[in-house]
PDB file of N, CA and C in Angstrom:
ATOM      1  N   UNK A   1      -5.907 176.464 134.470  1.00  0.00           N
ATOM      2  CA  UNK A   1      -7.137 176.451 133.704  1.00  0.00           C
ATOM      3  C   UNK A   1      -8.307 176.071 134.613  1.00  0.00           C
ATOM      4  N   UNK A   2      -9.683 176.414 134.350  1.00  0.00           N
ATOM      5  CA  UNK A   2     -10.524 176.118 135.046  1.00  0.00           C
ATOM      6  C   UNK A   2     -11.084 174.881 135.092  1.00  0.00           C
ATOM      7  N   UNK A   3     -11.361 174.108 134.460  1.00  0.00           N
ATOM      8  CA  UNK A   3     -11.169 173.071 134.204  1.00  0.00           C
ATOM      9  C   UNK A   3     -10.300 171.741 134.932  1.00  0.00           C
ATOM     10  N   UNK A   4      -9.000 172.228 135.236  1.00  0.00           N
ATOM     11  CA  UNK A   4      -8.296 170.812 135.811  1.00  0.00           C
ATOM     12  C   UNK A   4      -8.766 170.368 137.103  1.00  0.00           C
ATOM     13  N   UNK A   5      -9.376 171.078 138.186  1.00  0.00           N
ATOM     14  CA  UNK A   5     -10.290 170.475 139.275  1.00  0.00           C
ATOM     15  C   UNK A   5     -11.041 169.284 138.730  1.00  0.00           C
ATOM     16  N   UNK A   6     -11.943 170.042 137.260  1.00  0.00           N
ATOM     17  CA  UNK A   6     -13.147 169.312 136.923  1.00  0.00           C
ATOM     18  C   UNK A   6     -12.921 167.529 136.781  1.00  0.00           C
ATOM     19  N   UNK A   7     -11.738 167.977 136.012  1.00  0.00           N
ATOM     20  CA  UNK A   7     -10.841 166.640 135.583  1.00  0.00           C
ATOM     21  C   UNK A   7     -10.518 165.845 136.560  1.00  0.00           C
ATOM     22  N   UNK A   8      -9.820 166.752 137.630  1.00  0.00           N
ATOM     23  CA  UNK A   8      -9.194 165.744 138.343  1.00  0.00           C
ATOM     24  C   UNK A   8      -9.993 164.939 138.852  1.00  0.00           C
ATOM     25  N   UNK A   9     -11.265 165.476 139.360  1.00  0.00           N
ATOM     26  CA  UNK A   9     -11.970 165.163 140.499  1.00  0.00           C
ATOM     27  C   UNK A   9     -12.917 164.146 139.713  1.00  0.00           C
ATOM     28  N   UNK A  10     -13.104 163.683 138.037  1.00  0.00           N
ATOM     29  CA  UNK A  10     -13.768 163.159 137.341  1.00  0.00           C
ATOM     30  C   UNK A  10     -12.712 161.875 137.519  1.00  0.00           C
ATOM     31  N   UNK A  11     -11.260 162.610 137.306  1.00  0.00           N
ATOM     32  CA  UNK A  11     -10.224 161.026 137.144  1.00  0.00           C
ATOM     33  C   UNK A  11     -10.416 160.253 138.482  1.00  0.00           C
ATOM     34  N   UNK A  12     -10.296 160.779 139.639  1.00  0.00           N
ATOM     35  CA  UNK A  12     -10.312 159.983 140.936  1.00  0.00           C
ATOM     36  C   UNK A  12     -11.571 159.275 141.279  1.00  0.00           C
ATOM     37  N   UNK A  13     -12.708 159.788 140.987  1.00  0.00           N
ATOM     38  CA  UNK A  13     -13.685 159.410 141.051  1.00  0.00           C
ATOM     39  C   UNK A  13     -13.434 157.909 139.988  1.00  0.00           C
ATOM     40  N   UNK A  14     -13.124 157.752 138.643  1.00  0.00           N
ATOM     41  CA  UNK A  14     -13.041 156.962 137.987  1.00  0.00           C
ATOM     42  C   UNK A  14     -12.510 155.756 138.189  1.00  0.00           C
ATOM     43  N   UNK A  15     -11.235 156.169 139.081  1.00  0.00           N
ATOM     44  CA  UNK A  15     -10.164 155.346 139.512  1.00  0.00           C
ATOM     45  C   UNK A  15     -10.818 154.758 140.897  1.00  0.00           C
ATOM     46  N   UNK A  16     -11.396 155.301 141.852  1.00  0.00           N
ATOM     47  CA  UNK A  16     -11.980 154.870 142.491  1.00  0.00           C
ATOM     48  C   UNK A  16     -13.216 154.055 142.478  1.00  0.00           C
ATOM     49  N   UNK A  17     -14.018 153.611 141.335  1.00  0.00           N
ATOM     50  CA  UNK A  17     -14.463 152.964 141.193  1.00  0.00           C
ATOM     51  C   UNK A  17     -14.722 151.704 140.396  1.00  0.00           C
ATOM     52  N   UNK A  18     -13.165 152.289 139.856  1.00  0.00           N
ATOM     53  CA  UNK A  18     -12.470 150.586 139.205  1.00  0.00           C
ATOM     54  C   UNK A  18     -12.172 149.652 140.422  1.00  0.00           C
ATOM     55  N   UNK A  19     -11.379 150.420 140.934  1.00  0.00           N
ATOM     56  CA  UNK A  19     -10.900 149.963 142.435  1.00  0.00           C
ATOM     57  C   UNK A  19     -11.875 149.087 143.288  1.00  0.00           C
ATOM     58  N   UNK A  20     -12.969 149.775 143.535  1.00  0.00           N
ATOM     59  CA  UNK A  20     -14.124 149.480 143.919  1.00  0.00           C
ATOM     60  C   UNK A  20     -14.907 148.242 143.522  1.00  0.00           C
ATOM     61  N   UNK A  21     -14.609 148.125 142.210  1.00  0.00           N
ATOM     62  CA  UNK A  21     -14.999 147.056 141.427  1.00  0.00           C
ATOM     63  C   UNK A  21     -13.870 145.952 141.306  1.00  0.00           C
ATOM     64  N   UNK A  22     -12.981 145.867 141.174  1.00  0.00           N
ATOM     65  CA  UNK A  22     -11.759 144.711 141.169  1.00  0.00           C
ATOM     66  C   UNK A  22     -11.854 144.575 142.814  1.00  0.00           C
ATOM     67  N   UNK A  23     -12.194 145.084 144.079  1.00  0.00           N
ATOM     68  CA  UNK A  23     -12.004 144.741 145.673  1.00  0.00           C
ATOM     69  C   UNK A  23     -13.557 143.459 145.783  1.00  0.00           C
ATOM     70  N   UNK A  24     -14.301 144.649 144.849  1.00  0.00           N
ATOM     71  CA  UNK A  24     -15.492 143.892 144.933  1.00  0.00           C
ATOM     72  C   UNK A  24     -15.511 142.118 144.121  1.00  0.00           C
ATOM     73  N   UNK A  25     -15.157 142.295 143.023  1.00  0.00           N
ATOM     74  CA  UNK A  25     -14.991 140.897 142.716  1.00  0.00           C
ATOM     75  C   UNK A  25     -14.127 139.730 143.337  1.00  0.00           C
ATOM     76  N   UNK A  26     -13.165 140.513 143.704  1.00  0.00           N
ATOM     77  CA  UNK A  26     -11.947 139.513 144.684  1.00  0.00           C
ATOM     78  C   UNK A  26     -12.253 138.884 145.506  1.00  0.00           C
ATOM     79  N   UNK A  27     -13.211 139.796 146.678  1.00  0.00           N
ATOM     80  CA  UNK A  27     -13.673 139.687 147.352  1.00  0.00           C
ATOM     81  C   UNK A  27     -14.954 139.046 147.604  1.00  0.00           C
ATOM     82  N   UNK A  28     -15.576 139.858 147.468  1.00  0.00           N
ATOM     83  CA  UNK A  28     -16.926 138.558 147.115  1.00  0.00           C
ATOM     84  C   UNK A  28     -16.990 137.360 146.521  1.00  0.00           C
ATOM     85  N   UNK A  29     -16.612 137.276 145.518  1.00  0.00           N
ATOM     86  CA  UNK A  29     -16.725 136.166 144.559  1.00  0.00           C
ATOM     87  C   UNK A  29     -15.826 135.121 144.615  1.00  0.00           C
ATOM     88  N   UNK A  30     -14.648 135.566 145.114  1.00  0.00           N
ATOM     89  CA  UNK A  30     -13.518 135.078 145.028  1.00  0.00           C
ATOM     90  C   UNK A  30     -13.319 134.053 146.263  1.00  0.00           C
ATOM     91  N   UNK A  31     -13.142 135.492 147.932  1.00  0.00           N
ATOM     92  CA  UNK A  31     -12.921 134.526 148.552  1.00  0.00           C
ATOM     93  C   UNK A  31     -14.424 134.211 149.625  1.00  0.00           C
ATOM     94  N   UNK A  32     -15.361 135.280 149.365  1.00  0.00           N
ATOM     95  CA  UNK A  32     -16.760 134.638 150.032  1.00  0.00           C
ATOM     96  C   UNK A  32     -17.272 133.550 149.730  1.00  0.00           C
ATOM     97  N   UNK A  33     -17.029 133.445 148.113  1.00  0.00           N
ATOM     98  CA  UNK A  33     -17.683 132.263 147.433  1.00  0.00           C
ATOM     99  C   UNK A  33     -17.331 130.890 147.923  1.00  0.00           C
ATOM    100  N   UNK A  34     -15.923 131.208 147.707  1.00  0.00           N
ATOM    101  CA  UNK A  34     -15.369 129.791 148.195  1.00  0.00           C
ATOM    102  C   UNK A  34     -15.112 129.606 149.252  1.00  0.00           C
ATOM    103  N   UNK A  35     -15.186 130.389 150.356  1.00  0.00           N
ATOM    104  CA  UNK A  35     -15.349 130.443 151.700  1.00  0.00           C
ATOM    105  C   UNK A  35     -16.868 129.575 152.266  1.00  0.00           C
ATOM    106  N   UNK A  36     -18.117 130.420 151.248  1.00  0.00           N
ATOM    107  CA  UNK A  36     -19.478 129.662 151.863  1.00  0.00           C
ATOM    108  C   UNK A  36     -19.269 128.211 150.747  1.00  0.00           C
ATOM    109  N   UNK A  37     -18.827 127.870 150.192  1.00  0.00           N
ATOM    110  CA  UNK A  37     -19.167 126.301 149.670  1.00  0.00           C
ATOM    111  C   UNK A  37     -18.427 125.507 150.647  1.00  0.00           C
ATOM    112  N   UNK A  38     -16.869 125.680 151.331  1.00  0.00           N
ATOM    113  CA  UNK A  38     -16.431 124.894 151.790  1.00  0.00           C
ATOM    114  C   UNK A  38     -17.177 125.098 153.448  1.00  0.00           C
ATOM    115  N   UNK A  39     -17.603 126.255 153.732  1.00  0.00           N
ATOM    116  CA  UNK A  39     -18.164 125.898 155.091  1.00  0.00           C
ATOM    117  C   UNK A  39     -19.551 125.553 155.093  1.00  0.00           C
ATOM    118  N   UNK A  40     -20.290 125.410 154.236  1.00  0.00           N
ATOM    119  CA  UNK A  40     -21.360 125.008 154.219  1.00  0.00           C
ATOM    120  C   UNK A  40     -21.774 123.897 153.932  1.00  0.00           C
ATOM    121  N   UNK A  41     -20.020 123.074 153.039  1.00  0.00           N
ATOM    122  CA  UNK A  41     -20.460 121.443 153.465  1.00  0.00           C
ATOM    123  C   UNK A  41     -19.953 120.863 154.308  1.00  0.00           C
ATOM    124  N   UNK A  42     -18.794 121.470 155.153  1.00  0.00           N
ATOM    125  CA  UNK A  42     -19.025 121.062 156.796  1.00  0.00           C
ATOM    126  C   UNK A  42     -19.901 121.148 157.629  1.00  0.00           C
ATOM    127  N   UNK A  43     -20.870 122.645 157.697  1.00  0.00           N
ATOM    128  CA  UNK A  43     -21.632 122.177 158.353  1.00  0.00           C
ATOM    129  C   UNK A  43     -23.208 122.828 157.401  1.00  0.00           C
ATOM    130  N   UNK A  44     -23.717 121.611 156.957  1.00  0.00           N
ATOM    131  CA  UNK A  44     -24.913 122.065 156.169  1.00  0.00           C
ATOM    132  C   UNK A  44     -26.235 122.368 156.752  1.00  0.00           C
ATOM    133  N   UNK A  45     -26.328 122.360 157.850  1.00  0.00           N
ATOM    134  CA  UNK A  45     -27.581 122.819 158.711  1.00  0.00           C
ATOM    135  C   UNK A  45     -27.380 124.434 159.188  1.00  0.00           C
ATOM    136  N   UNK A  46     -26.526 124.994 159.029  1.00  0.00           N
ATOM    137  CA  UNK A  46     -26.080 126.385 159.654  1.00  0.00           C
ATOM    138  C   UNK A  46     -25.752 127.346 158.121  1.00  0.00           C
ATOM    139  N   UNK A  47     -26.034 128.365 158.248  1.00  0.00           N
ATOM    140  CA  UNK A  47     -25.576 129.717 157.322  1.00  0.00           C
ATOM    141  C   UNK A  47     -24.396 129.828 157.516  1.00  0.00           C
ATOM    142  N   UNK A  48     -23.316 129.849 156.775  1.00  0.00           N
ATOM    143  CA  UNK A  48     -22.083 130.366 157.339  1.00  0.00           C
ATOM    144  C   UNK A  48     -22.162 131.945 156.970  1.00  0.00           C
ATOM    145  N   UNK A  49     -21.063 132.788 158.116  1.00  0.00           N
ATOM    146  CA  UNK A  49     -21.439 134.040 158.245  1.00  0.00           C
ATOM    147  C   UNK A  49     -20.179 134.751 157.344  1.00  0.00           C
ATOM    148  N   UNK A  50     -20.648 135.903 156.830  1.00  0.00           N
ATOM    149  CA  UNK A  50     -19.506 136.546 155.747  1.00  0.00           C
ATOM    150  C   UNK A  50     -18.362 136.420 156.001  1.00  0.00           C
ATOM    151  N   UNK A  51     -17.944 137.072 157.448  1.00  0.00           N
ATOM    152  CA  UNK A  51     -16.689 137.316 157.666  1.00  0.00           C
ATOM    153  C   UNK A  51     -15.519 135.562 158.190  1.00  0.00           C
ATOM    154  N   UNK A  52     -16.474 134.923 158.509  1.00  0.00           N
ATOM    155  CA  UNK A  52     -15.873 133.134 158.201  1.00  0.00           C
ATOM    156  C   UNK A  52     -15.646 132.569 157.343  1.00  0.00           C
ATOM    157  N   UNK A  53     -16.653 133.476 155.785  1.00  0.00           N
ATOM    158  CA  UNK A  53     -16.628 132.924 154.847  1.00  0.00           C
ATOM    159  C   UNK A  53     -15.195 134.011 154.215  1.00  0.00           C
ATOM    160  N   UNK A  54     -15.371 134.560 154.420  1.00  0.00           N
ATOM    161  CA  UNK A  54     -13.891 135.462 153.794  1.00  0.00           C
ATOM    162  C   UNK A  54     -12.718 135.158 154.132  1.00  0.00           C
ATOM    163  N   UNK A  55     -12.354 134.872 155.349  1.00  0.00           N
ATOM    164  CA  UNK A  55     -11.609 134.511 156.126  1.00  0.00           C
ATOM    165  C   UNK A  55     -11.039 132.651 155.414  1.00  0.00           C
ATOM    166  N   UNK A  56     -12.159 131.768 155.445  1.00  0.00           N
ATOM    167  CA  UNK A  56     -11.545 130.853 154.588  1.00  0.00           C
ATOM    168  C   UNK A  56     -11.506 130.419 153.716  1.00  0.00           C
ATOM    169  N   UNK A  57     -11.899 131.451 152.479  1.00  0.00           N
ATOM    170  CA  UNK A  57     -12.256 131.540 151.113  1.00  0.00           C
ATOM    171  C   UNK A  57     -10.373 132.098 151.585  1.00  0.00           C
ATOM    172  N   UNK A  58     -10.351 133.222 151.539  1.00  0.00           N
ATOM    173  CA  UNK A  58      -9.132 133.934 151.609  1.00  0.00           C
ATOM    174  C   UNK A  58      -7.711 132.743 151.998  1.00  0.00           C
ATOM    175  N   UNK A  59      -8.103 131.691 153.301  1.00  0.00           N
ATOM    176  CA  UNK A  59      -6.566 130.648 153.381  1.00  0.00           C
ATOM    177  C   UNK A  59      -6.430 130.027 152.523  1.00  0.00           C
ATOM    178  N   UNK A  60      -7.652 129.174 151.982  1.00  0.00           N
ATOM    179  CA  UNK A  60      -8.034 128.475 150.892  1.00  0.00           C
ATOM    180  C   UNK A  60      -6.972 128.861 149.806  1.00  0.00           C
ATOM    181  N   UNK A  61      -7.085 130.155 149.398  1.00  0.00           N
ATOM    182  CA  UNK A  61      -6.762 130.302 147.999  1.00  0.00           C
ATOM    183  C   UNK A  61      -4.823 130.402 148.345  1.00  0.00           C
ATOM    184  N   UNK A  62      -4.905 131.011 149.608  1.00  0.00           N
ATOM    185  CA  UNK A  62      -3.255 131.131 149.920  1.00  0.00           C
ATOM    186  C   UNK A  62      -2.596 129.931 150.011  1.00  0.00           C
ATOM    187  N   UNK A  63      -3.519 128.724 150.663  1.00  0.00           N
ATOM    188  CA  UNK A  63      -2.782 127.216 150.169  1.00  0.00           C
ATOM    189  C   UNK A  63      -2.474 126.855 148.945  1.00  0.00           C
ATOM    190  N   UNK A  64      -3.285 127.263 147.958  1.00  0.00           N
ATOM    191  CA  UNK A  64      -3.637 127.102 146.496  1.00  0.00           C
ATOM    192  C   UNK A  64      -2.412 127.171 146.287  1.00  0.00           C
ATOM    193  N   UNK A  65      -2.685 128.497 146.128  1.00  0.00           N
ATOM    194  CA  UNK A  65      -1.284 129.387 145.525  1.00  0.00           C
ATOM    195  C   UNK A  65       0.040 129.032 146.200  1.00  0.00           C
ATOM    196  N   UNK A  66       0.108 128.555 147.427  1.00  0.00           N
ATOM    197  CA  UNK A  66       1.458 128.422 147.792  1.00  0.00           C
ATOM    198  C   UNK A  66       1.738 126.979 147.412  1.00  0.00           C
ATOM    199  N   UNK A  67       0.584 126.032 147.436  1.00  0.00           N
ATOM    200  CA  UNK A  67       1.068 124.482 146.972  1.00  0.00           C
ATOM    201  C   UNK A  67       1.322 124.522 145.259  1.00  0.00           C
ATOM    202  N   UNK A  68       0.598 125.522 144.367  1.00  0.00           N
ATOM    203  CA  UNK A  68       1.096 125.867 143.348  1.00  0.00           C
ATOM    204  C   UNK A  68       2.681 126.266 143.337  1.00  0.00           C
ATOM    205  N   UNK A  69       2.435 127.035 143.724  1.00  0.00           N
ATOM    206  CA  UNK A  69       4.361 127.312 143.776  1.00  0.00           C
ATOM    207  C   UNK A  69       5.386 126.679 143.885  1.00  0.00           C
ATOM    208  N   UNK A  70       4.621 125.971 144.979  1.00  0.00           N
ATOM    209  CA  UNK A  70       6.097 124.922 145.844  1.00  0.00           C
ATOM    210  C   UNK A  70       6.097 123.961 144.622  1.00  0.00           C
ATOM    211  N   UNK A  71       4.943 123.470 143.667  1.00  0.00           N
ATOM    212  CA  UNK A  71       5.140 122.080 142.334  1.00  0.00           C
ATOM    213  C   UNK A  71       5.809 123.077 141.862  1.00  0.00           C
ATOM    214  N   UNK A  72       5.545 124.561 141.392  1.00  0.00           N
ATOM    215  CA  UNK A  72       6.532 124.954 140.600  1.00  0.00           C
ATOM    216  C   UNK A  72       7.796 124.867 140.605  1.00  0.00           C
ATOM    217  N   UNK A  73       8.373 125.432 142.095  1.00  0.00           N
ATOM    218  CA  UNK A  73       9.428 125.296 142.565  1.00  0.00           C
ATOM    219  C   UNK A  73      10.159 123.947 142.266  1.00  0.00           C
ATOM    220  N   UNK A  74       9.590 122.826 142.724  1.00  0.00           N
ATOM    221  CA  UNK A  74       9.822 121.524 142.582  1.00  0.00           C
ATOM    222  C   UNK A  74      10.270 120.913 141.315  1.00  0.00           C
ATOM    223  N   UNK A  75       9.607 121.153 140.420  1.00  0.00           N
ATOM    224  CA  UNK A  75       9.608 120.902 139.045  1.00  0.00           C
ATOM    225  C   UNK A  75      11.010 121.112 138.357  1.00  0.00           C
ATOM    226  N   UNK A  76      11.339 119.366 137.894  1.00  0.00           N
ATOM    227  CA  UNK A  76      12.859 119.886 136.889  1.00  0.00           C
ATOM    228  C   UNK A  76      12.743 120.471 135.888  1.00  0.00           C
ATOM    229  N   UNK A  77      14.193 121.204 135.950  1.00  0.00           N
ATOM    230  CA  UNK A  77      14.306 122.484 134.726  1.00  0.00           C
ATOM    231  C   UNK A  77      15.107 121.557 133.777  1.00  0.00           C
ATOM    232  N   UNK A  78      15.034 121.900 132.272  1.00  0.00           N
ATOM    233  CA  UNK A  78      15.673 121.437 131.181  1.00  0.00           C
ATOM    234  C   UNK A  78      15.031 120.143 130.962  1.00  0.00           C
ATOM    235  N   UNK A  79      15.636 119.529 129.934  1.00  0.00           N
ATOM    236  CA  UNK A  79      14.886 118.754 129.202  1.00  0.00           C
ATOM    237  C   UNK A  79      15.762 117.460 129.624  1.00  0.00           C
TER     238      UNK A  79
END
């Protein structure tokens, strides 16, 4: 049909900018954010720069999550 190009190329486009949008929030918000608060109260006279701030916004959250786990892990089962 003539048509299924139209489609397809409407679906990928779509999908690609969900995508676009969930990288974008992760990312920015997620681990820039918390990347520039914690380096900016070490050092508060300096800008911290994106890719420092991503970088430890991003370990940050992997400690999180892994010291989350490990209490999970830890934690007795049953009552």
């Amino acid at each position: 049909m003539p048509l299924e190009p139209l489609v397809e190329g409407l679906l990928k486009g779509a999908v690609r900018w969900v995508i676009e949008v969930i990288v974008e929030v992760v990312v920015n918000i997620t681990f820039r954010g918390t990347g520039w608060v914690i380096l900016k109260s070490l050092r508060p006279r300096s800008e911290p720069a994106d890719t420092a701030s991503i970088w430890v916004g991003a370990l940050i959250w992997m400690l999180a999550v892994g010291g989350l786990l490990v209490l999970w892990w830890a934690a007795p089962v049953g009552d």
